[in-house]
PDB file of N, CA and C in Angstrom:
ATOM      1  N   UNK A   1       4.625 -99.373  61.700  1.00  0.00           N
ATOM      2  CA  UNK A   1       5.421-100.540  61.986  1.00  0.00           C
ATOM      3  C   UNK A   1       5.349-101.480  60.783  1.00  0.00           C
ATOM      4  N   UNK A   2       6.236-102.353  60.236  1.00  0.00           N
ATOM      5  CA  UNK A   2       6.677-103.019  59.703  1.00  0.00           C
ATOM      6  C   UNK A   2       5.938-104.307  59.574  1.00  0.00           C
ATOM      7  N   UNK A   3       5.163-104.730  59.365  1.00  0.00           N
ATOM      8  CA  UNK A   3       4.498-106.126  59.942  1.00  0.00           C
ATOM      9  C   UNK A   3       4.541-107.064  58.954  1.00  0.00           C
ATOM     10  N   UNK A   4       5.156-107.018  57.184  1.00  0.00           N
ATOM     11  CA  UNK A   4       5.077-107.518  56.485  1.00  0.00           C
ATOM     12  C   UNK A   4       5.584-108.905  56.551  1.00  0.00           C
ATOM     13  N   UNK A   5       6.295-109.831  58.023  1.00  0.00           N
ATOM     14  CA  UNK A   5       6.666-110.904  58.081  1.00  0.00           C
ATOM     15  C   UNK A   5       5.539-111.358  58.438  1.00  0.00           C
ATOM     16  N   UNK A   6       4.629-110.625  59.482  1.00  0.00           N
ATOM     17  CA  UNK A   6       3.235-111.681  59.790  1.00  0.00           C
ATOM     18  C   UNK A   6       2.403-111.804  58.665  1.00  0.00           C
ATOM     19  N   UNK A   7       2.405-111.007  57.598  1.00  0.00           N
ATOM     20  CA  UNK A   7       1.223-111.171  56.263  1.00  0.00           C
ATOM     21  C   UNK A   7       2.192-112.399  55.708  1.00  0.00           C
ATOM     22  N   UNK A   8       3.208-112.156  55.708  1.00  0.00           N
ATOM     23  CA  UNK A   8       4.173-113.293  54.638  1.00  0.00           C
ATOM     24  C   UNK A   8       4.232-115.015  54.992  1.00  0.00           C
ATOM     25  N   UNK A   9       4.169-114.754  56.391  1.00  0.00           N
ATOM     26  CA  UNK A   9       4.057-115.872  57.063  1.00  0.00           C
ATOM     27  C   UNK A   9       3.249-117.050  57.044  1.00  0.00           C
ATOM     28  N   UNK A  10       3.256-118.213  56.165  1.00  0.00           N
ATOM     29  CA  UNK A  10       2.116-119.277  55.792  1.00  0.00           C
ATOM     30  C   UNK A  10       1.677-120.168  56.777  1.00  0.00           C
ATOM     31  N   UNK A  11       2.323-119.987  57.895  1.00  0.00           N
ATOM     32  CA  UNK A  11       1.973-120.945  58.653  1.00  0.00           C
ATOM     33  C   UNK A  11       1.415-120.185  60.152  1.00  0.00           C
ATOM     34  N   UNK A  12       1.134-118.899  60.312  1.00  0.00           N
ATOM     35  CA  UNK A  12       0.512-117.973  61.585  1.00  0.00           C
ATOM     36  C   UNK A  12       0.053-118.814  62.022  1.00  0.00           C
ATOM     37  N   UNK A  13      -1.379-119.324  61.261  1.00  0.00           N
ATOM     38  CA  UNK A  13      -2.271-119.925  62.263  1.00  0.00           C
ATOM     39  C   UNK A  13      -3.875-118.804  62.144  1.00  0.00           C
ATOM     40  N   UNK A  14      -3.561-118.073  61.608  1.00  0.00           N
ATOM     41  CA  UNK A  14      -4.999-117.078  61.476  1.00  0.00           C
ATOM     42  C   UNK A  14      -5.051-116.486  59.960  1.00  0.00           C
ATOM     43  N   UNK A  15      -6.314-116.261  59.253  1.00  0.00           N
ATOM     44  CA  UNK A  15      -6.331-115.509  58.214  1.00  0.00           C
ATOM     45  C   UNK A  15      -6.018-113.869  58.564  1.00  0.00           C
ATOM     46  N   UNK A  16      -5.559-113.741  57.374  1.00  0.00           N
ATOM     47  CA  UNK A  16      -5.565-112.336  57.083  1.00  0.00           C
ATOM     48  C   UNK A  16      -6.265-111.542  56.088  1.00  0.00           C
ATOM     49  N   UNK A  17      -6.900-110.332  56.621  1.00  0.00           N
ATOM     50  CA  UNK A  17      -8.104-109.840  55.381  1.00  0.00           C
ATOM     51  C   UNK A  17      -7.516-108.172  55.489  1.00  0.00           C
ATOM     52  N   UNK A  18      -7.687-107.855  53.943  1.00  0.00           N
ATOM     53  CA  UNK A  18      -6.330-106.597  53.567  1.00  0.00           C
ATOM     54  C   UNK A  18      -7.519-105.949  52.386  1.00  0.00           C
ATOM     55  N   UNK A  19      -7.529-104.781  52.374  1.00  0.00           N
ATOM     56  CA  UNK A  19      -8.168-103.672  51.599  1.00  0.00           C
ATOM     57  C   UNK A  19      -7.363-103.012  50.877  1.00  0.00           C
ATOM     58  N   UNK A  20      -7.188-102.637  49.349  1.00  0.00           N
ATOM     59  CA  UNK A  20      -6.292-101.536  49.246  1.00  0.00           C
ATOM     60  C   UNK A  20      -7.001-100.901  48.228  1.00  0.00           C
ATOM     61  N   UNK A  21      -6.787 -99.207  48.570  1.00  0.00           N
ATOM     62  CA  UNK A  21      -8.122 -98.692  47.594  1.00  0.00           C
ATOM     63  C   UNK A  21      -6.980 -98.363  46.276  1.00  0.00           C
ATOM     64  N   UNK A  22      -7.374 -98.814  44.939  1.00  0.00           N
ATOM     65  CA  UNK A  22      -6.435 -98.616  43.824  1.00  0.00           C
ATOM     66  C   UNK A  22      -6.168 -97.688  43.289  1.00  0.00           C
ATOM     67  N   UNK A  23      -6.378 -96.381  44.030  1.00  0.00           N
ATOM     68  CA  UNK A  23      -6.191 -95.370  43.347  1.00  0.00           C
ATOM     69  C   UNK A  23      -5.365 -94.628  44.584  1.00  0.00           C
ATOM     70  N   UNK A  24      -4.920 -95.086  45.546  1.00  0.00           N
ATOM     71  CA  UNK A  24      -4.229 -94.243  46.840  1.00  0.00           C
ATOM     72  C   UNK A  24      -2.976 -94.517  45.914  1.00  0.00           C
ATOM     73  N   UNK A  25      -1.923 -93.536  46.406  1.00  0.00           N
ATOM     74  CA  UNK A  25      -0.823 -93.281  45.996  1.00  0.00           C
ATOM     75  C   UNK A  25       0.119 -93.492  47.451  1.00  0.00           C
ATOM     76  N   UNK A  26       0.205 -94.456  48.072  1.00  0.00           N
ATOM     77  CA  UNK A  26       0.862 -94.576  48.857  1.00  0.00           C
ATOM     78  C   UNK A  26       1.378 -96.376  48.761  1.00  0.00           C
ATOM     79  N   UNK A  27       0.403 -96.936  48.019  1.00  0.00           N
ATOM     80  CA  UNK A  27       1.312 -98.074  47.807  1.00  0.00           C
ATOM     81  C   UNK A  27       2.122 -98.429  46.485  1.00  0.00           C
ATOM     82  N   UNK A  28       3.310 -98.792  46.270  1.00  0.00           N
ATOM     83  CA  UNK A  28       4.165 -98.927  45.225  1.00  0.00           C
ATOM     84  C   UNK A  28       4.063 -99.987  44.777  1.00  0.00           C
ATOM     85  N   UNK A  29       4.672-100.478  43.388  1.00  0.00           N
ATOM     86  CA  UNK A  29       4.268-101.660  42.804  1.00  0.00           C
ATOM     87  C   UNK A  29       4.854-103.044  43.437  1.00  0.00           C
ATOM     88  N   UNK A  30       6.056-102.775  44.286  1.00  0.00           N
ATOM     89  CA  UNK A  30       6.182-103.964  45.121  1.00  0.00           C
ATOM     90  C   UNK A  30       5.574-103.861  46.118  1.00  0.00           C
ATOM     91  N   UNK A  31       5.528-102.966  46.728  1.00  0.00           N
ATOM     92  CA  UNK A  31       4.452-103.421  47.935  1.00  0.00           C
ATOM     93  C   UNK A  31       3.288-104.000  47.119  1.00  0.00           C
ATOM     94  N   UNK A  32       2.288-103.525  45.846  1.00  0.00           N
ATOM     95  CA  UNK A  32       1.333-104.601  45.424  1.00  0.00           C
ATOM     96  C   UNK A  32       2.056-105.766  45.088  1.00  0.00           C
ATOM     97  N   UNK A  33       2.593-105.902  44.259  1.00  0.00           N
ATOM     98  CA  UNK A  33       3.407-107.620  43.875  1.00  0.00           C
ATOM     99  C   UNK A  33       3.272-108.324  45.640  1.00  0.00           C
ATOM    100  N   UNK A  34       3.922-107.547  46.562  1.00  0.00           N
ATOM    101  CA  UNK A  34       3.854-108.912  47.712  1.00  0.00           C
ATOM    102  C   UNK A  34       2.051-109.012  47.973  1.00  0.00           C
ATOM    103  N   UNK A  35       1.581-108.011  48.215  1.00  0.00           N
ATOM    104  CA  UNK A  35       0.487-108.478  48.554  1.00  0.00           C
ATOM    105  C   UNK A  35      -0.422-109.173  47.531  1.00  0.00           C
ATOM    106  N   UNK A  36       0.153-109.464  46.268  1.00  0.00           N
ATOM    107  CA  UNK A  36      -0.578-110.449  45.056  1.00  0.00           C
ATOM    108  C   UNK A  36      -0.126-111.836  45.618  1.00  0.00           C
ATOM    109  N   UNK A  37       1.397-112.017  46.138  1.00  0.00           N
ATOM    110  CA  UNK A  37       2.048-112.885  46.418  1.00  0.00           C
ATOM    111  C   UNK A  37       1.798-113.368  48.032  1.00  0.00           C
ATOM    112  N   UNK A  38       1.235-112.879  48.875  1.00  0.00           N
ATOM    113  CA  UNK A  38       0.504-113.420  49.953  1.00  0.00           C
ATOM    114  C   UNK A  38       0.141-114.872  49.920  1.00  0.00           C
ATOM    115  N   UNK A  39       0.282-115.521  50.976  1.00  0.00           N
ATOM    116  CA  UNK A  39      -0.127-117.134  51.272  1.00  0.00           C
ATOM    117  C   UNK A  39      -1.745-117.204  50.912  1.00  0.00           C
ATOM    118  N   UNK A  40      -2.437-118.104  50.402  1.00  0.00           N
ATOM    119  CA  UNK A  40      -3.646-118.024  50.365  1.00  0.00           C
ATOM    120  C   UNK A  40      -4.717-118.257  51.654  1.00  0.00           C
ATOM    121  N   UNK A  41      -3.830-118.061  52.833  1.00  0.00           N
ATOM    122  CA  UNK A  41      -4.399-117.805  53.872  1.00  0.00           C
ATOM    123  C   UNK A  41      -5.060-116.378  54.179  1.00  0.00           C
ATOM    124  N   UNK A  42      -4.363-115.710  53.342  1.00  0.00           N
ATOM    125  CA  UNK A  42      -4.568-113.700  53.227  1.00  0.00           C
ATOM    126  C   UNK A  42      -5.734-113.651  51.648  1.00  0.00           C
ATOM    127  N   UNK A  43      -6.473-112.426  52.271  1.00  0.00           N
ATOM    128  CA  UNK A  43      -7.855-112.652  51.499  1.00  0.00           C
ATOM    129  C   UNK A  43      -7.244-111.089  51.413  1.00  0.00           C
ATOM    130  N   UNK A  44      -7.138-110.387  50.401  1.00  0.00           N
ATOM    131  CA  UNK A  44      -6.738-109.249  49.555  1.00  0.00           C
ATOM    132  C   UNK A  44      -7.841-108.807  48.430  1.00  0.00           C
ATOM    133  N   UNK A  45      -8.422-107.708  49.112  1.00  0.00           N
ATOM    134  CA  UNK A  45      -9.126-106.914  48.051  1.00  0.00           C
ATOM    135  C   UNK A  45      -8.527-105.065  47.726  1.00  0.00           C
ATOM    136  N   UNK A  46      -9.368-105.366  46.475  1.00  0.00           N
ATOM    137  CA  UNK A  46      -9.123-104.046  45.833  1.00  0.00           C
ATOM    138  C   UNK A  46     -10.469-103.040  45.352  1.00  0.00           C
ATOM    139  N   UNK A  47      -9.890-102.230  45.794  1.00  0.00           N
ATOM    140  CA  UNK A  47     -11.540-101.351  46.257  1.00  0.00           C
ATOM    141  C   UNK A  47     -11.157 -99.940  45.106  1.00  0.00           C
ATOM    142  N   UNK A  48     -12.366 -99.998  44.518  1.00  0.00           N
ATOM    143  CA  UNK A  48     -12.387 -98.580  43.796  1.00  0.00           C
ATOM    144  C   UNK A  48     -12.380 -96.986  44.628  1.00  0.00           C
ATOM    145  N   UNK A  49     -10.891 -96.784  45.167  1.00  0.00           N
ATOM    146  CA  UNK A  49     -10.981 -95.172  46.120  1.00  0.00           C
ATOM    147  C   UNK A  49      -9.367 -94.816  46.083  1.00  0.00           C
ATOM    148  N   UNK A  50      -9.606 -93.679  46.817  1.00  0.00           N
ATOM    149  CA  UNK A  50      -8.140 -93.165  46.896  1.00  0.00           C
ATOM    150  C   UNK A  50      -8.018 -93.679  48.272  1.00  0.00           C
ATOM    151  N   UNK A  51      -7.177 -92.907  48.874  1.00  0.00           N
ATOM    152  CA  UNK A  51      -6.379 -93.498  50.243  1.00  0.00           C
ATOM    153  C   UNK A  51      -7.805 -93.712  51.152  1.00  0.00           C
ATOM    154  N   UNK A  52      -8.209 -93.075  51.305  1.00  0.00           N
ATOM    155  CA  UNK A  52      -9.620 -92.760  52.415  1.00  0.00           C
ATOM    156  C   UNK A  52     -10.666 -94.058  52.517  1.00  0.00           C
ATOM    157  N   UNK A  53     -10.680 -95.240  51.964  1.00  0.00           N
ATOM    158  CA  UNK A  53     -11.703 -96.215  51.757  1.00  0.00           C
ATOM    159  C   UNK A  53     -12.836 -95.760  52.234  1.00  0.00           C
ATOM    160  N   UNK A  54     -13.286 -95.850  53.540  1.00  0.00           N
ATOM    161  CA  UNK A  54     -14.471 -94.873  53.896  1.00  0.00           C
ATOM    162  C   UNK A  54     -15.008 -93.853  53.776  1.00  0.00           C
ATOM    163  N   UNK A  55     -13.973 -93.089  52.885  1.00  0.00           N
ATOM    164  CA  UNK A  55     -14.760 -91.637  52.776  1.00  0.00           C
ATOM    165  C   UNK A  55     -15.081 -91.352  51.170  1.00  0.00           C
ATOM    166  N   UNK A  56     -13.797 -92.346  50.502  1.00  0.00           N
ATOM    167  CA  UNK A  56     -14.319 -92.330  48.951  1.00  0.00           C
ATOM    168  C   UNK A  56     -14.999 -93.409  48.416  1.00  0.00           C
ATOM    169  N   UNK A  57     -15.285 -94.279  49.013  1.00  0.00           N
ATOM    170  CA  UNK A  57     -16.214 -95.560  48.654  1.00  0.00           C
ATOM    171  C   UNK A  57     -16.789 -96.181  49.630  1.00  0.00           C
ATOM    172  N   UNK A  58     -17.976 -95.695  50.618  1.00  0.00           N
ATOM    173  CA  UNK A  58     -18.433 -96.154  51.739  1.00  0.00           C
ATOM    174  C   UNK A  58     -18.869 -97.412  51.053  1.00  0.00           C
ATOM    175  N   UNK A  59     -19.746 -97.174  50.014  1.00  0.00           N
ATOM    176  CA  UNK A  59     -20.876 -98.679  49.989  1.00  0.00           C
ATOM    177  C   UNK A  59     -20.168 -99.836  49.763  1.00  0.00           C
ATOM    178  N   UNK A  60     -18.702 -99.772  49.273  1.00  0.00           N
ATOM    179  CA  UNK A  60     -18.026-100.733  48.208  1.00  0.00           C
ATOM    180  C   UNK A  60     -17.359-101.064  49.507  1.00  0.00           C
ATOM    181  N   UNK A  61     -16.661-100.407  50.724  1.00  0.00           N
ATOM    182  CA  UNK A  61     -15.930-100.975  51.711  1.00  0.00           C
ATOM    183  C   UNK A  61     -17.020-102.014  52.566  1.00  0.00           C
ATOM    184  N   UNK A  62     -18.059-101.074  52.402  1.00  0.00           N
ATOM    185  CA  UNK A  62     -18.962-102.113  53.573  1.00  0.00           C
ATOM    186  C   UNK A  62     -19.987-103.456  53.146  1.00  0.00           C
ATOM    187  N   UNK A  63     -19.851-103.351  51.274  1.00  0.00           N
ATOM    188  CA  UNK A  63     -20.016-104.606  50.650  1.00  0.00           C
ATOM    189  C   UNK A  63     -19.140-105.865  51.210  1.00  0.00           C
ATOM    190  N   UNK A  64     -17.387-105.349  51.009  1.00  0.00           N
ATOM    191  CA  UNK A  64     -16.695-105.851  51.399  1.00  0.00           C
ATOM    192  C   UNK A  64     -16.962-106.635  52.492  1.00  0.00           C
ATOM    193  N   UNK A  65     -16.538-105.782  53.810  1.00  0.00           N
ATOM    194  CA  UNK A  65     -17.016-105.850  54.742  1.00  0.00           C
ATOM    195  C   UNK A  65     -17.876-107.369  55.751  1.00  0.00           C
ATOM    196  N   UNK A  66     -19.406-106.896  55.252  1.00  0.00           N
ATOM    197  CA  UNK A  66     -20.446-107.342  55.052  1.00  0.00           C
ATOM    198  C   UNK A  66     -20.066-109.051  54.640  1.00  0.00           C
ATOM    199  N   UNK A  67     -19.924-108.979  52.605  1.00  0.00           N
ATOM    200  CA  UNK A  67     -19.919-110.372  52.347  1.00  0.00           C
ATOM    201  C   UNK A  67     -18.556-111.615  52.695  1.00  0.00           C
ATOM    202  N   UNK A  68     -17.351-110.477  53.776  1.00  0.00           N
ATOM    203  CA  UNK A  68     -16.405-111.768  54.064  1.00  0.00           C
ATOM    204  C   UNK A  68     -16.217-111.794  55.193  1.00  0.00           C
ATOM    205  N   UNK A  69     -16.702-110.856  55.940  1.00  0.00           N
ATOM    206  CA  UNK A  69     -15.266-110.242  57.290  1.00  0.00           C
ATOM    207  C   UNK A  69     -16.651-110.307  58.288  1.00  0.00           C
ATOM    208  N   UNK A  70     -17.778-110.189  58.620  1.00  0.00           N
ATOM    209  CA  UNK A  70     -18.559-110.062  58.971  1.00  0.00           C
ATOM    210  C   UNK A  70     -19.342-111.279  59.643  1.00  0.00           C
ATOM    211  N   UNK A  71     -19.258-111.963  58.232  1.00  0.00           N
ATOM    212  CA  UNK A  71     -20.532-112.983  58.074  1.00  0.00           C
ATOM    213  C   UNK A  71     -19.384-114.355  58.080  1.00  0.00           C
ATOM    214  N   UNK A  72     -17.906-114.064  58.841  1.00  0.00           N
ATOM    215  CA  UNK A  72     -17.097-115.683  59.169  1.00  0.00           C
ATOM    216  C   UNK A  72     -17.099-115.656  60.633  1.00  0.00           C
TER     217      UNK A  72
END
């Protein structure tokens, strides 16, 4: 599904927290440009893996994880 109006959206009312591993081949350079371009309500990281985050970079997802998503 399509959901890119609720990430775009500056005024939701809730943060948004987004992973993308930089080496998957499923996102294109505009899909990155919007998600650079996200409201600074959206917290966007970039994780050293291919598509799999958990299976090609456990420790680095659950750093993630851990120091934002966890501990608010």
């Amino acid at each position: 599904q399509d959901l890119w109006n609720v990430l775009e959206e500056a005024d939701l009312g809730m943060d948004a927290n987004m992973v993308r591993a930089s080496k998957s081949d499923r996102w294109d350079q505009k899909s990155i440009q919007r998600l650079e371009a996200l409201p600074e309500r959206s917290t966007y990281y970039v994780l050293d893996a291919r598509h799999w985050l958990h299976v090609d970079n456990p420790e680095g997802l659950l750093s993630i994880l851990a120091q934002n998503l966890l501990c608010s």
